[in-house]
Every structure is written in C-alpha cells, then in structure tokens.
N, C-alpha and C. Protein backbone atom coordinates (compact mmCIF):
# COMPACT_ATOMS: atom_id res chain seq x y z
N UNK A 1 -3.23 -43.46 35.12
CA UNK A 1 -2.54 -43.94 33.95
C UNK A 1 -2.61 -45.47 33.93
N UNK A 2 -3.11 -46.06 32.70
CA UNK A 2 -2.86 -47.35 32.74
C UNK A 2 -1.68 -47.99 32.19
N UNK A 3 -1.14 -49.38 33.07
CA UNK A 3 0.08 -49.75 32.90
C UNK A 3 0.02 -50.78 31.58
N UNK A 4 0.90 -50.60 30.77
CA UNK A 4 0.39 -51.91 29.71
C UNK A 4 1.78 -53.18 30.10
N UNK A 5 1.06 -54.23 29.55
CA UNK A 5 2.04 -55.58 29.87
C UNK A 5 3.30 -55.27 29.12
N UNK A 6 3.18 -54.58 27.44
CA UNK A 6 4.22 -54.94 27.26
C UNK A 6 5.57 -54.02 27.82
N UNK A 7 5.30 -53.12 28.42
CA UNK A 7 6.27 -51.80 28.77
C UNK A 7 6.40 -52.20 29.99
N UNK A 8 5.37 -52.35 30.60
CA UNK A 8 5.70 -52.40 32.55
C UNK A 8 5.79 -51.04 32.75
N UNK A 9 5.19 -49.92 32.46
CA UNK A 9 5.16 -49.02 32.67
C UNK A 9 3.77 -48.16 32.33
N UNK A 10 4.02 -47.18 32.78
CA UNK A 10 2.01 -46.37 32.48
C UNK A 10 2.53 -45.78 31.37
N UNK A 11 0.88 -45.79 30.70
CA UNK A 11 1.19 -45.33 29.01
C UNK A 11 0.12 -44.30 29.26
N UNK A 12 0.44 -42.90 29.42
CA UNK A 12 0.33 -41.51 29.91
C UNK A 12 -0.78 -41.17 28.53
N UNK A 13 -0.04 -41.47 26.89
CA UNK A 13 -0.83 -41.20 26.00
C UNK A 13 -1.63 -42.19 25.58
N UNK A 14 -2.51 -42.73 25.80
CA UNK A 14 -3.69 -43.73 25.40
C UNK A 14 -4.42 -42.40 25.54
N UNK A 15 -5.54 -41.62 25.95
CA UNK A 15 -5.99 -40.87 25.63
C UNK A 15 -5.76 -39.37 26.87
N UNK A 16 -5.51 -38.78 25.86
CA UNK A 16 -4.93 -37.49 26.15
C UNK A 16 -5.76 -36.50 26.98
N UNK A 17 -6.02 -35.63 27.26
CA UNK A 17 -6.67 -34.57 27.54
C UNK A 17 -7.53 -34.20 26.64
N UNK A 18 -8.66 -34.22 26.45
CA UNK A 18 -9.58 -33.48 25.63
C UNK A 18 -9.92 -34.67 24.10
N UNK A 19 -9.53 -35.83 24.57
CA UNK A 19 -9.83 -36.59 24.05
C UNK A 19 -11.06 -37.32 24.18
N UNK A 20 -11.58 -37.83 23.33
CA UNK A 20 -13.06 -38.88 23.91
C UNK A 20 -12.45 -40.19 24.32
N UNK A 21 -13.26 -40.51 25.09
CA UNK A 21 -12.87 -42.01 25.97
C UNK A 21 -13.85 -42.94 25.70
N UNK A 22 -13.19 -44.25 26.04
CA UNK A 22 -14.32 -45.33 26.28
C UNK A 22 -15.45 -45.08 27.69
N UNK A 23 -16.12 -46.23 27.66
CA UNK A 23 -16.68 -46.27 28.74
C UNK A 23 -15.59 -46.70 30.10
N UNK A 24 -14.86 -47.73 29.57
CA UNK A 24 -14.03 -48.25 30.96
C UNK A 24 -13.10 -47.36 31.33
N UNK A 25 -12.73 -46.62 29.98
CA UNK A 25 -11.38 -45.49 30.70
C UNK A 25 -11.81 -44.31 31.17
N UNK A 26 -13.36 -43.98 30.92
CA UNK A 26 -14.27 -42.86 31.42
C UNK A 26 -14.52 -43.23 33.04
N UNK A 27 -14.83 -44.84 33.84
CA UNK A 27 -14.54 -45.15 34.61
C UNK A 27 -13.38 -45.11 35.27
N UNK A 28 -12.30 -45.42 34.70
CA UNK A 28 -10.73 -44.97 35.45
C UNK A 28 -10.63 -43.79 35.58
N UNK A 29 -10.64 -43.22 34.68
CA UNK A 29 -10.65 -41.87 34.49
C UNK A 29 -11.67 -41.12 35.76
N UNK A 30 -12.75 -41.31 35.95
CA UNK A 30 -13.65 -40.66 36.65
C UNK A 30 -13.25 -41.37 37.96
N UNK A 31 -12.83 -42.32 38.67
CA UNK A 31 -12.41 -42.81 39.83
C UNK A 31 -11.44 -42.36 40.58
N UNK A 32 -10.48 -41.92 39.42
CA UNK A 32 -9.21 -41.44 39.28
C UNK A 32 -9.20 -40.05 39.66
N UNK A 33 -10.06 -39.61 38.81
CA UNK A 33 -9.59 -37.93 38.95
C UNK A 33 -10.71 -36.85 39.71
N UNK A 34 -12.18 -37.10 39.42
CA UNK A 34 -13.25 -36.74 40.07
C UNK A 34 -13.75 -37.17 41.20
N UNK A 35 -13.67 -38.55 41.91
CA UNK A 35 -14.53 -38.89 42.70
C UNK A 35 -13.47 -38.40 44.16
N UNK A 36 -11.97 -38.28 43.83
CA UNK A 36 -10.99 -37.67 45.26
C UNK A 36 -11.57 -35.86 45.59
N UNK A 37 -12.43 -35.64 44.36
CA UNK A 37 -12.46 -34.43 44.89
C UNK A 37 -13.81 -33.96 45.29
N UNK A 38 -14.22 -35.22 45.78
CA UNK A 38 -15.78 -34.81 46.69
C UNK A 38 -15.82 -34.39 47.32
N UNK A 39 -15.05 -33.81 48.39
CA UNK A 39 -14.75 -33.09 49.70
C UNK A 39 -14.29 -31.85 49.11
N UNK A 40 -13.90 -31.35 48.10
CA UNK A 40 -13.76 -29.75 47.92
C UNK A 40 -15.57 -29.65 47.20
N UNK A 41 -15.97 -30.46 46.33
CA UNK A 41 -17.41 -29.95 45.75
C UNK A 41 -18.47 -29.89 46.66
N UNK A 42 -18.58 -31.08 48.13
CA UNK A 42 -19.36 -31.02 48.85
C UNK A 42 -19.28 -29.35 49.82
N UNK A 43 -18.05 -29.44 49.89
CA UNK A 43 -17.38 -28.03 50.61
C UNK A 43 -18.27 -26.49 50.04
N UNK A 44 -18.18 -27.13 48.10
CA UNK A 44 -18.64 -25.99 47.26
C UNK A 44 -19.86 -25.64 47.56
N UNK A 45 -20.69 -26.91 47.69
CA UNK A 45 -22.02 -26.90 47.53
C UNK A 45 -22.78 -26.40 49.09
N UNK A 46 -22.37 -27.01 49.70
CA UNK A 46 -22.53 -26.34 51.53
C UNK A 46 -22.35 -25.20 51.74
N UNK A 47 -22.01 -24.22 50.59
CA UNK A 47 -21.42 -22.93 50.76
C UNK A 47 -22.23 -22.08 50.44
N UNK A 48 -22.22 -22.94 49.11
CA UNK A 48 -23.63 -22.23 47.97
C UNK A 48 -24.79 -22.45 47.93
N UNK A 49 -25.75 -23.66 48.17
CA UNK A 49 -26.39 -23.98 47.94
C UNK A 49 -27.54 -23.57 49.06
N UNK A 50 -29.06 -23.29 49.01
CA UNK A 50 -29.67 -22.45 49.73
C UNK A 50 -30.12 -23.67 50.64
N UNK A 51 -30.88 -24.87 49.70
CA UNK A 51 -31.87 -25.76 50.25
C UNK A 51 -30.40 -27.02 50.99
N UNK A 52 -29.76 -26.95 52.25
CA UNK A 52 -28.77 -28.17 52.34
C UNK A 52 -29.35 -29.31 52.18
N UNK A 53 -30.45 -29.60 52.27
CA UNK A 53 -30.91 -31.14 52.04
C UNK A 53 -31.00 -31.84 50.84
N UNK A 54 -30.61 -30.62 49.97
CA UNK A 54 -30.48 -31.26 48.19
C UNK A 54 -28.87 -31.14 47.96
N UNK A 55 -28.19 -31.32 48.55
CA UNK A 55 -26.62 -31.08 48.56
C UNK A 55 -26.50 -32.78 48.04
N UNK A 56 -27.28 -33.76 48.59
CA UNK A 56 -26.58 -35.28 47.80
C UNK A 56 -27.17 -35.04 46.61
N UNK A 57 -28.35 -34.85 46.46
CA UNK A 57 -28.73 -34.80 44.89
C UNK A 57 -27.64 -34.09 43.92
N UNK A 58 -27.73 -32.24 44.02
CA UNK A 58 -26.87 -32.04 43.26
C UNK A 58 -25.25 -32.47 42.93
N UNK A 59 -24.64 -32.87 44.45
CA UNK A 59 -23.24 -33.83 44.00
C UNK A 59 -23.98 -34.72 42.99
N UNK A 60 -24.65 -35.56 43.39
CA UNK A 60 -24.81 -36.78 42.51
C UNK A 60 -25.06 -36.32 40.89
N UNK A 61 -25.99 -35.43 40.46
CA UNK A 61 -26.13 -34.67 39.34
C UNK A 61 -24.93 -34.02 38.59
N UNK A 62 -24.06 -33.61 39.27
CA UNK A 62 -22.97 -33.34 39.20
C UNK A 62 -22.24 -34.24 38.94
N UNK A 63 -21.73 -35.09 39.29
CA UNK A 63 -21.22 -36.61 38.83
C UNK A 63 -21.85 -36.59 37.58
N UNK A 64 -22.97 -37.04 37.27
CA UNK A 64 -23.80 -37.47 36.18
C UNK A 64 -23.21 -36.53 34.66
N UNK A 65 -23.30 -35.60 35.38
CA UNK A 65 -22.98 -34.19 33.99
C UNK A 65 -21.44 -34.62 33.68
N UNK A 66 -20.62 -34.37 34.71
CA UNK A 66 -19.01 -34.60 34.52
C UNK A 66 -18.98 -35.61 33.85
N UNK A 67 -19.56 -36.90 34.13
CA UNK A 67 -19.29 -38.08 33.30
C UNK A 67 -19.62 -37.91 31.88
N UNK A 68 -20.81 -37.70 31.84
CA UNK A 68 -21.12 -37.33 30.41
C UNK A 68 -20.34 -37.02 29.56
N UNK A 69 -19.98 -35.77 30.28
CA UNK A 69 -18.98 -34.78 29.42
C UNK A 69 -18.09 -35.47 29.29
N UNK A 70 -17.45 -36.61 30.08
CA UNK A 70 -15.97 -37.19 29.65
C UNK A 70 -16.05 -38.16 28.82
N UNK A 71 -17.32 -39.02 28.43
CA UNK A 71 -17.71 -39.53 27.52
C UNK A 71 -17.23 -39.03 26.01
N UNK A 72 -17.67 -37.78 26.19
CA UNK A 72 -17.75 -37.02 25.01
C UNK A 72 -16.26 -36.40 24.65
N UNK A 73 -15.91 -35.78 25.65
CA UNK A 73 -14.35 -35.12 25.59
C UNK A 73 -13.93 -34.97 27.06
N UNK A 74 -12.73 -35.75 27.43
CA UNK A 74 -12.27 -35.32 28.60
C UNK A 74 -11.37 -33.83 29.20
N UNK A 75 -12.22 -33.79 30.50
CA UNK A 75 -11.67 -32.08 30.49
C UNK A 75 -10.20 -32.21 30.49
N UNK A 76 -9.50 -30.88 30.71
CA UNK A 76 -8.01 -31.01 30.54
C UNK A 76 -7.81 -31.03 32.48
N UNK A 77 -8.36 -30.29 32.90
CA UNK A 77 -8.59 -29.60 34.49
C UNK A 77 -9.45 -29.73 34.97
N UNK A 78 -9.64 -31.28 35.82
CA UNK A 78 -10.49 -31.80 36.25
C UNK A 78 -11.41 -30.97 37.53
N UNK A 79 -10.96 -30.24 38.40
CA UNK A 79 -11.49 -29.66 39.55
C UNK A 79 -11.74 -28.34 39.08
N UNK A 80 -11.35 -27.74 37.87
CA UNK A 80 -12.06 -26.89 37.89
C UNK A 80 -13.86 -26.77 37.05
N UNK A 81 -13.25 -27.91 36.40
CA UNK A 81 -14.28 -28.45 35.39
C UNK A 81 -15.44 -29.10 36.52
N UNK A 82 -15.17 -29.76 37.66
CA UNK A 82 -16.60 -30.38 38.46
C UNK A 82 -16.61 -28.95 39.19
N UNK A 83 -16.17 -27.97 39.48
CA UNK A 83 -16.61 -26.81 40.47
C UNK A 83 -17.77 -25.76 39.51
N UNK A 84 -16.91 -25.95 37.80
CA UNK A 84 -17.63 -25.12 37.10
C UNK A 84 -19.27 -25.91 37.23
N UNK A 85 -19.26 -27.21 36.70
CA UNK A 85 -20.62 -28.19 36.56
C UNK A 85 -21.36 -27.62 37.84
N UNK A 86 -21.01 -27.83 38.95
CA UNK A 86 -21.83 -27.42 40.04
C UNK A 86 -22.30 -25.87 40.61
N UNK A 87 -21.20 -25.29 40.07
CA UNK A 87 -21.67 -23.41 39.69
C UNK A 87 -22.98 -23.33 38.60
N UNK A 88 -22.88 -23.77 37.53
CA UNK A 88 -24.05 -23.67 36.47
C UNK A 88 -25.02 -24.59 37.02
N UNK A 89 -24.92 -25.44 37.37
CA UNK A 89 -26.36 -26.42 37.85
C UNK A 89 -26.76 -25.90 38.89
N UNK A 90 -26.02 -24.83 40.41
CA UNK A 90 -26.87 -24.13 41.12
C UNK A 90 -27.27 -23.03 40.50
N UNK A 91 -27.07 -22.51 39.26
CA UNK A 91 -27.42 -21.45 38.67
C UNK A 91 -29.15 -21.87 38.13
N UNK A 92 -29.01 -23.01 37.27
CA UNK A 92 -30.08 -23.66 36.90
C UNK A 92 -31.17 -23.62 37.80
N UNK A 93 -31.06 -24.31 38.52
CA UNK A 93 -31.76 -24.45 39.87
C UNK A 93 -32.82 -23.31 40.39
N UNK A 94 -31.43 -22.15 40.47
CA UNK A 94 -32.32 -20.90 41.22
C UNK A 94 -32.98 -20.46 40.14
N UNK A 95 -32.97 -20.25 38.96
CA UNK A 95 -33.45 -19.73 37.60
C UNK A 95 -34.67 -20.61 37.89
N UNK A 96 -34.60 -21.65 37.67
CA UNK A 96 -36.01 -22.42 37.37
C UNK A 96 -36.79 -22.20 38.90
N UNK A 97 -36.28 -21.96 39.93
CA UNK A 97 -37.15 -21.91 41.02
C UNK A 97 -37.66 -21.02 41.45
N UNK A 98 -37.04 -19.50 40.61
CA UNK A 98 -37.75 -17.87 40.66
C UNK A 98 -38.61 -18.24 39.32
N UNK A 99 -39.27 -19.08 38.38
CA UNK A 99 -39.93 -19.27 37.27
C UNK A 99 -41.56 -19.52 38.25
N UNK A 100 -42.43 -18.50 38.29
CA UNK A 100 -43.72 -18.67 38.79
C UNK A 100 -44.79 -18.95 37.71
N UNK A 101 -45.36 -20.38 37.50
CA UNK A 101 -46.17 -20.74 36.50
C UNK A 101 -47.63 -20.05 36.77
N UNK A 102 -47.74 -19.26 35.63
CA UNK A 102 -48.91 -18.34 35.20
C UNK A 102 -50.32 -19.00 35.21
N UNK A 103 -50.80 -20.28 35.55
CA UNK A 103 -51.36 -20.38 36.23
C UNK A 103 -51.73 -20.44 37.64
N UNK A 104 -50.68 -20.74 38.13
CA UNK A 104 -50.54 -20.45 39.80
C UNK A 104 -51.09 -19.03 40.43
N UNK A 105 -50.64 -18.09 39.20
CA UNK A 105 -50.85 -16.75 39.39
C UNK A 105 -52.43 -16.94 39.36
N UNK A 106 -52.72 -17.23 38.26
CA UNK A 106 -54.64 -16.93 38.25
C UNK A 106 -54.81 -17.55 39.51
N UNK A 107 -54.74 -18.84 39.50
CA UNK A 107 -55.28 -19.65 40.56
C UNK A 107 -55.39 -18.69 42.17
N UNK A 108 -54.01 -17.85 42.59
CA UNK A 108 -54.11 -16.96 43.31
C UNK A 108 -54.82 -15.71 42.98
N UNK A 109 -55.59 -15.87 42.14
CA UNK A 109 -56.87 -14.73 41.91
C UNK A 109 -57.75 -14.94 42.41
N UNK A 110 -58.28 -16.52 41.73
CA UNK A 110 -59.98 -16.56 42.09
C UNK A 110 -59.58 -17.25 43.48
N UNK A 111 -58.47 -17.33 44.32
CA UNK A 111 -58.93 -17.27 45.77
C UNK A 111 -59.08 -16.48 46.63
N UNK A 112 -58.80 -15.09 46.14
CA UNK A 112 -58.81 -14.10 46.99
C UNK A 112 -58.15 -13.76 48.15
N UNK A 113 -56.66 -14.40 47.67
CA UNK A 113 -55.83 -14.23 49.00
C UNK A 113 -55.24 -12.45 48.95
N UNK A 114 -55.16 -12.08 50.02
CA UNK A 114 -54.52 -10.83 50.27
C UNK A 114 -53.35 -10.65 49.62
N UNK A 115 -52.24 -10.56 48.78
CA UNK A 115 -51.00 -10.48 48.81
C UNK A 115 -49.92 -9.38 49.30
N UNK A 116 -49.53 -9.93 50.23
CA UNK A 116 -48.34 -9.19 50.70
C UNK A 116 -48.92 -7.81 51.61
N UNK A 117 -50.04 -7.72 51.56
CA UNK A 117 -51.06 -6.70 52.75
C UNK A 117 -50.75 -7.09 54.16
N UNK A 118 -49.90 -5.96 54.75
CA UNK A 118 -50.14 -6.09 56.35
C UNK A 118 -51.56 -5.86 56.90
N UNK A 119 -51.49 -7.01 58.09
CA UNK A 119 -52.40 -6.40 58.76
C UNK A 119 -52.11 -4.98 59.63
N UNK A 120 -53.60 -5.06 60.31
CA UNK A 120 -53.93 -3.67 61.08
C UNK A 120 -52.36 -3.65 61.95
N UNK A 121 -52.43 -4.73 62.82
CA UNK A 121 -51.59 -4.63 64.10
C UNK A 121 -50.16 -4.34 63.58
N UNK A 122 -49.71 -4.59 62.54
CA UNK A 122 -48.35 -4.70 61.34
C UNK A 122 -48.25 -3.26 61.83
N UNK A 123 -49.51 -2.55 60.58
CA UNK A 123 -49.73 -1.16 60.41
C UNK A 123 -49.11 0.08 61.45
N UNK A 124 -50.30 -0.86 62.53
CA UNK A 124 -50.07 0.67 63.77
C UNK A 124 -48.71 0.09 64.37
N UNK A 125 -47.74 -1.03 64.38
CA UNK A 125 -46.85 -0.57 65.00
C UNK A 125 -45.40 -0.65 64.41
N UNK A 126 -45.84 -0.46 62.68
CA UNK A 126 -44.50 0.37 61.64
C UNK A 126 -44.89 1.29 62.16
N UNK A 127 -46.03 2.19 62.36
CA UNK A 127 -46.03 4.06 62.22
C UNK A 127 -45.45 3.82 63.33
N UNK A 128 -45.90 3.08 64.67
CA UNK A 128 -45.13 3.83 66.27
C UNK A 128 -43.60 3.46 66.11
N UNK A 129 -42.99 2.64 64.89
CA UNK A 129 -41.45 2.41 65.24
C UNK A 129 -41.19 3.66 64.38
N UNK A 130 -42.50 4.25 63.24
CA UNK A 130 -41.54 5.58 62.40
C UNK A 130 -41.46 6.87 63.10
N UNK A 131 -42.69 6.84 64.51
CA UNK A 131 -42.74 7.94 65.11
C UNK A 131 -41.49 7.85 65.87
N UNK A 132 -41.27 6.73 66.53
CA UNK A 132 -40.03 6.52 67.79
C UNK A 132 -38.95 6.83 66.65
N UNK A 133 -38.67 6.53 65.74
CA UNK A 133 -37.44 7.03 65.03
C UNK A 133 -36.85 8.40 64.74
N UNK A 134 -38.46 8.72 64.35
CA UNK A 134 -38.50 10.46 64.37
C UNK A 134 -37.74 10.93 65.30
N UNK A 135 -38.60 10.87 66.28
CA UNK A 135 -38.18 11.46 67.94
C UNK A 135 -36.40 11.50 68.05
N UNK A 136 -36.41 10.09 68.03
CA UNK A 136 -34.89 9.85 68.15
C UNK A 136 -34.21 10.58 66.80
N UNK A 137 -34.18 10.51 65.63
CA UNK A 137 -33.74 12.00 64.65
C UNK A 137 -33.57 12.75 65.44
N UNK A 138 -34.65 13.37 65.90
CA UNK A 138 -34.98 15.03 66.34
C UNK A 138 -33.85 15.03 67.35
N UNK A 139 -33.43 14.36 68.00
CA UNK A 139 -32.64 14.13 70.04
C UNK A 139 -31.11 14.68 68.85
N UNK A 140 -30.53 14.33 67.53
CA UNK A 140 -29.23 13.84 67.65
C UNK A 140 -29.14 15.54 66.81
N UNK A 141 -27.56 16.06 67.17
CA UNK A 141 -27.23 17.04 66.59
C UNK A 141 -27.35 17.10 65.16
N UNK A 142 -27.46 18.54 64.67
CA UNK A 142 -28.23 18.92 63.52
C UNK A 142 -26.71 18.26 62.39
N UNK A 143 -25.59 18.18 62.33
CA UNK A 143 -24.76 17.72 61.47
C UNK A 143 -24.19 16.25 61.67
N UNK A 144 -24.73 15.74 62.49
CA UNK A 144 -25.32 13.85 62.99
C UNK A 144 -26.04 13.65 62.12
N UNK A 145 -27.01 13.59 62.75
CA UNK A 145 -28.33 13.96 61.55
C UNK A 145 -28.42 13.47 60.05
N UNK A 146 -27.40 14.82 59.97
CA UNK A 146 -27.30 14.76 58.11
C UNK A 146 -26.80 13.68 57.48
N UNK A 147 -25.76 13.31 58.38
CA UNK A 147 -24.76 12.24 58.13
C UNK A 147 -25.65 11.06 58.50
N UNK A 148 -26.35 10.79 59.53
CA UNK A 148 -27.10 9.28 59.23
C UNK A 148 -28.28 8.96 58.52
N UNK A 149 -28.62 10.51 57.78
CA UNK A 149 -29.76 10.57 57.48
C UNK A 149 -29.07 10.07 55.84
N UNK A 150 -27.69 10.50 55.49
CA UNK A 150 -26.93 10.34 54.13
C UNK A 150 -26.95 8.91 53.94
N UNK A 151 -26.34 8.37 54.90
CA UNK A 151 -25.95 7.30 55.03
C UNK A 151 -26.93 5.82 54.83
N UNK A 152 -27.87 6.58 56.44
CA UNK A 152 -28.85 5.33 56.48
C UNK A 152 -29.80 5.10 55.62
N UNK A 153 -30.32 6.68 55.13
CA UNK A 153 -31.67 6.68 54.37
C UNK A 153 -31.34 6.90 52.65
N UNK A 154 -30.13 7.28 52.84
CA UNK A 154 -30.45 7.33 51.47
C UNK A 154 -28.95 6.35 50.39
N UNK A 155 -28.54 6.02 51.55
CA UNK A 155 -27.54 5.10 51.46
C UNK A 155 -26.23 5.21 50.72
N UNK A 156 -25.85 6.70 51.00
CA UNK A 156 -24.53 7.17 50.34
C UNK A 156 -23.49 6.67 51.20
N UNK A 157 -22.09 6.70 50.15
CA UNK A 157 -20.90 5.63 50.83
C UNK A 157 -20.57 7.24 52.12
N UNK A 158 -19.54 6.97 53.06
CA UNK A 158 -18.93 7.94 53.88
C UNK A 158 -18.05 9.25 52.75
N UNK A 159 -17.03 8.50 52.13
CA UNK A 159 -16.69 9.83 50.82
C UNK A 159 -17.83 10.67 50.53
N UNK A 160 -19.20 10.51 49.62
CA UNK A 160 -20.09 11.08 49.55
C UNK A 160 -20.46 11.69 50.25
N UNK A 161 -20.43 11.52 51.00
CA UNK A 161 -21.07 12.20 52.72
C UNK A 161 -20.30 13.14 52.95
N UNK A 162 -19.11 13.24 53.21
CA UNK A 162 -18.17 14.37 53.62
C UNK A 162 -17.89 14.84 52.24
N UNK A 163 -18.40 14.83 51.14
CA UNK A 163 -17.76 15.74 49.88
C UNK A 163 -19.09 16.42 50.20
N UNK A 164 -20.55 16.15 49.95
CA UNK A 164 -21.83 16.61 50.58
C UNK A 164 -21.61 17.94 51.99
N UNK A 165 -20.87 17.22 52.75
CA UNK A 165 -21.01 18.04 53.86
C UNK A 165 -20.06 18.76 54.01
N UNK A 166 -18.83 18.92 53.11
CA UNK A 166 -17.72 19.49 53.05
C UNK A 166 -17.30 19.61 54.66
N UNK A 167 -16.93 17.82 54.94
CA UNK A 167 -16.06 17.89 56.05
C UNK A 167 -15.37 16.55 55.88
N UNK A 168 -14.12 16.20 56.71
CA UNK A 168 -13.72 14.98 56.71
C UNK A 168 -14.17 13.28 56.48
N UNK A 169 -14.00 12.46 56.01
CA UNK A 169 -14.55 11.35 56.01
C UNK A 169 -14.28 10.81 57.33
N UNK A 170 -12.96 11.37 58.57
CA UNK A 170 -12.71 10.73 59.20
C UNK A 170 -14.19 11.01 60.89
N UNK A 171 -14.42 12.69 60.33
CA UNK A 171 -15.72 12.98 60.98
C UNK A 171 -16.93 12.46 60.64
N UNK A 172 -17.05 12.22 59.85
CA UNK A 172 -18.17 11.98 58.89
C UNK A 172 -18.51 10.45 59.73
N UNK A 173 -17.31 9.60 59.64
CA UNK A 173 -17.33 8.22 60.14
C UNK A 173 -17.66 8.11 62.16
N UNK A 174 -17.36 9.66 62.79
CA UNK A 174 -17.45 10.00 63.57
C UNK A 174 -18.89 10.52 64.22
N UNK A 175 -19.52 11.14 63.30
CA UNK A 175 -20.66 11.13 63.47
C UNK A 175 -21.71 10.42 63.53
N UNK A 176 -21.50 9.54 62.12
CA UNK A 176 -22.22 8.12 62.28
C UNK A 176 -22.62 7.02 63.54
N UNK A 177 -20.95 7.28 64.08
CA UNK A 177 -21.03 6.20 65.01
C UNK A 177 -22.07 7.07 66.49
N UNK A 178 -21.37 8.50 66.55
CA UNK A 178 -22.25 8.49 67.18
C UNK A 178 -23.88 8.72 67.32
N UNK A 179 -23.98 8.74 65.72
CA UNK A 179 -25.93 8.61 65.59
C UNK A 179 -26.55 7.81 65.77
N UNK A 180 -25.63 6.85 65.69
CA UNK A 180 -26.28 4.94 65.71
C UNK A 180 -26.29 5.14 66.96
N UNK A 181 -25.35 4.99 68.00
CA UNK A 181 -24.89 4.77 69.17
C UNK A 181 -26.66 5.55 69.61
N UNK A 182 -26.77 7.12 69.76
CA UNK A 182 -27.70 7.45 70.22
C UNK A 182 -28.58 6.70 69.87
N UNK A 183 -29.21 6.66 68.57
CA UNK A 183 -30.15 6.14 67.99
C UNK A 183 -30.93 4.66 68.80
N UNK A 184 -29.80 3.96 68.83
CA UNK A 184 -29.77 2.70 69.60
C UNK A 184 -30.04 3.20 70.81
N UNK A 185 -29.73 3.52 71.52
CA UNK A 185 -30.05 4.13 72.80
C UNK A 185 -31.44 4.52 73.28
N UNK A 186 -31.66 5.26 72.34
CA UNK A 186 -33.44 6.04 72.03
C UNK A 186 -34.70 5.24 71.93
N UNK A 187 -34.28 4.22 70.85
CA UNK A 187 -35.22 2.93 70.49
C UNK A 187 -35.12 1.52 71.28
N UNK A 188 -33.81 1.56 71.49
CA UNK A 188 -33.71 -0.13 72.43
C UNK A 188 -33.11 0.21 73.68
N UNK A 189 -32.55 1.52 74.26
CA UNK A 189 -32.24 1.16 75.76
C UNK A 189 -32.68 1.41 76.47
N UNK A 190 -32.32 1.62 77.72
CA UNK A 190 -33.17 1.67 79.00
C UNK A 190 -34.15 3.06 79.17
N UNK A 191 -33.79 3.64 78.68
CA UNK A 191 -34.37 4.94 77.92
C UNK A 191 -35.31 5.27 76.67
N UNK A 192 -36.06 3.92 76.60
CA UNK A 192 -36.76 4.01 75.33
C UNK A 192 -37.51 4.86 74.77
N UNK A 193 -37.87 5.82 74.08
CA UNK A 193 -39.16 6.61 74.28
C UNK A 193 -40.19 6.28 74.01
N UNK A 194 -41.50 6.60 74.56
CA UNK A 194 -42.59 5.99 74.41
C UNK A 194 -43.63 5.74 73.55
C-alpha cells in the first residue's frame, strides 16, 4: 500500500484488485506481492517440472507473464494466480515438446534407422524371462494363479478379482501376496530356474 503525504497513512484504494496499473505501481505491486513468493513457485516447479535445469528459465518466464498480466489487470489472488501461470506454461512446454516436426519424420526415413526394433540378444532373452515366468506360473497353486494372473496380466483391481473368483477380497489380497512372494523367489532367488 502506498502511503500518501497528505493522510500519513496507506491509501489501500489507489488501485484496487482487478484494476489496471501503472508501470511503477505494477513494480510495487509485483515486489510486493509476487517476488515473496518465489520459494513456494520454485518449490512448484521442482516438483513438476521434468528438465530441473530449466527451473530458472521458467520462474523467470513466469515473472514475465504475471507482470504482464498486472499491467493489464491486477489479479485479485496473487499466489494463486503465479502457481496457475506456471501450471499452464509447464503445460505449454510439454505440448510443444511431444510436437514431432514432419520433417524430422522423413528425414528418419531416408536414413534407414531401425525404429524401436530389438536386437537379437534383446529377443532371446525376453523369450528366456517369458519361459522362466511360465515355469514359475506353473510352480504356484491353481487359485494363486488366477488371482495374479487377474491382477498382474490383465490388471483387474482386488474387488474384481474376488467377485470373478467368488471369494473374499481379503483372500484374494492373500493370494497375491503369496504369488509375488513365490514368483520372486522362482525368478530372482537363490533358487532361480534355469
């Protein structure tokens, strides 16, 4: 709030909430109310943000937008208004950075790169982890089984599973644990099969 000479006191209404500002009171204003809350947006952005080494850029971008906007009309709710700016500008971001320019695509034509093709060695040892899985299936009781086969493979919640198997969810959750448990056992312990 700025104080005026003739009151000796802060004059609250010089511009209001949702008012447009000058440049200098867009400065008070932005010193005032946005720049104390860099430590919750940096907080935001460290949270959210994939690449951390662009965390000063987007604060700083973020600044840039907020100001703008207070240029134009000041928000009423300052922190939620810089959390929103930095929610939509990491939105921006990832949008434009899943955007693959259609020449890039040709260009990955006439070089003849493989895409996304395992090799041989990939190959033969997914099948020996699908055979070792098998095996280990086959070891666990026939209503185990069903239940990690519900669960893991085809990815039904535990309810589903015991309305399916017309038995408890509290078995159901019982079985699981112990299919994994084997399972784990079969493939990674001292007992591996071969």
């Amino acid at each position: 709030m700025i104080e005026t000479p003739e009151t000796g006191r802060e004059n609250s209404g010089l511009h209001g909430a949702g008012a447009a500002m000058t440049v200098s009171d867009t400065d008070i204003w932005f010193v005032r109310e946005v720049l104390p809350l860099e430590a919750t947006l940096m907080q935001f952005l460290r949270r959210n943000c994939r690449d951390k080494a662009d965390i000063p850029d987007l604060c700083q971008d973020v600044y840039v937008r907020v100001y703008e906007a207070a240029l134009e009309r000041r928000p009423e709710r300052p922190k939620a208004f810089v959390l929103a700016t930095a929610r939509n500008l990491l939105i921006n971001r990832m949008r434009r950075d899943q955007i693959v320019r259609i020449d890039a695509v040709a260009d990955l034509e006439t070089v003849n790169i493989a895409l996304d093709e395992p090799g041989p060695e990939r190959v033969v040892l997914a099948r020996d982890t699908l055979r070792r899985l098998q095996l280990a299936l086959d070891r666990l009781p026939a209503r185990c089984r069903e239940a990690v086969i519900l669960k893991k493979i085809e990815g039904l919640p535990a309810r589903e599973i015991a309305m399916r198997m017309g038995i408890a969810e509290n078995t159901v959750n019982r079985h699981l644990t112990e299919g994994m448990l084997v399972l784990a056992d079969c493939l990674y312990g001292e007992e591996a099969m071969p």
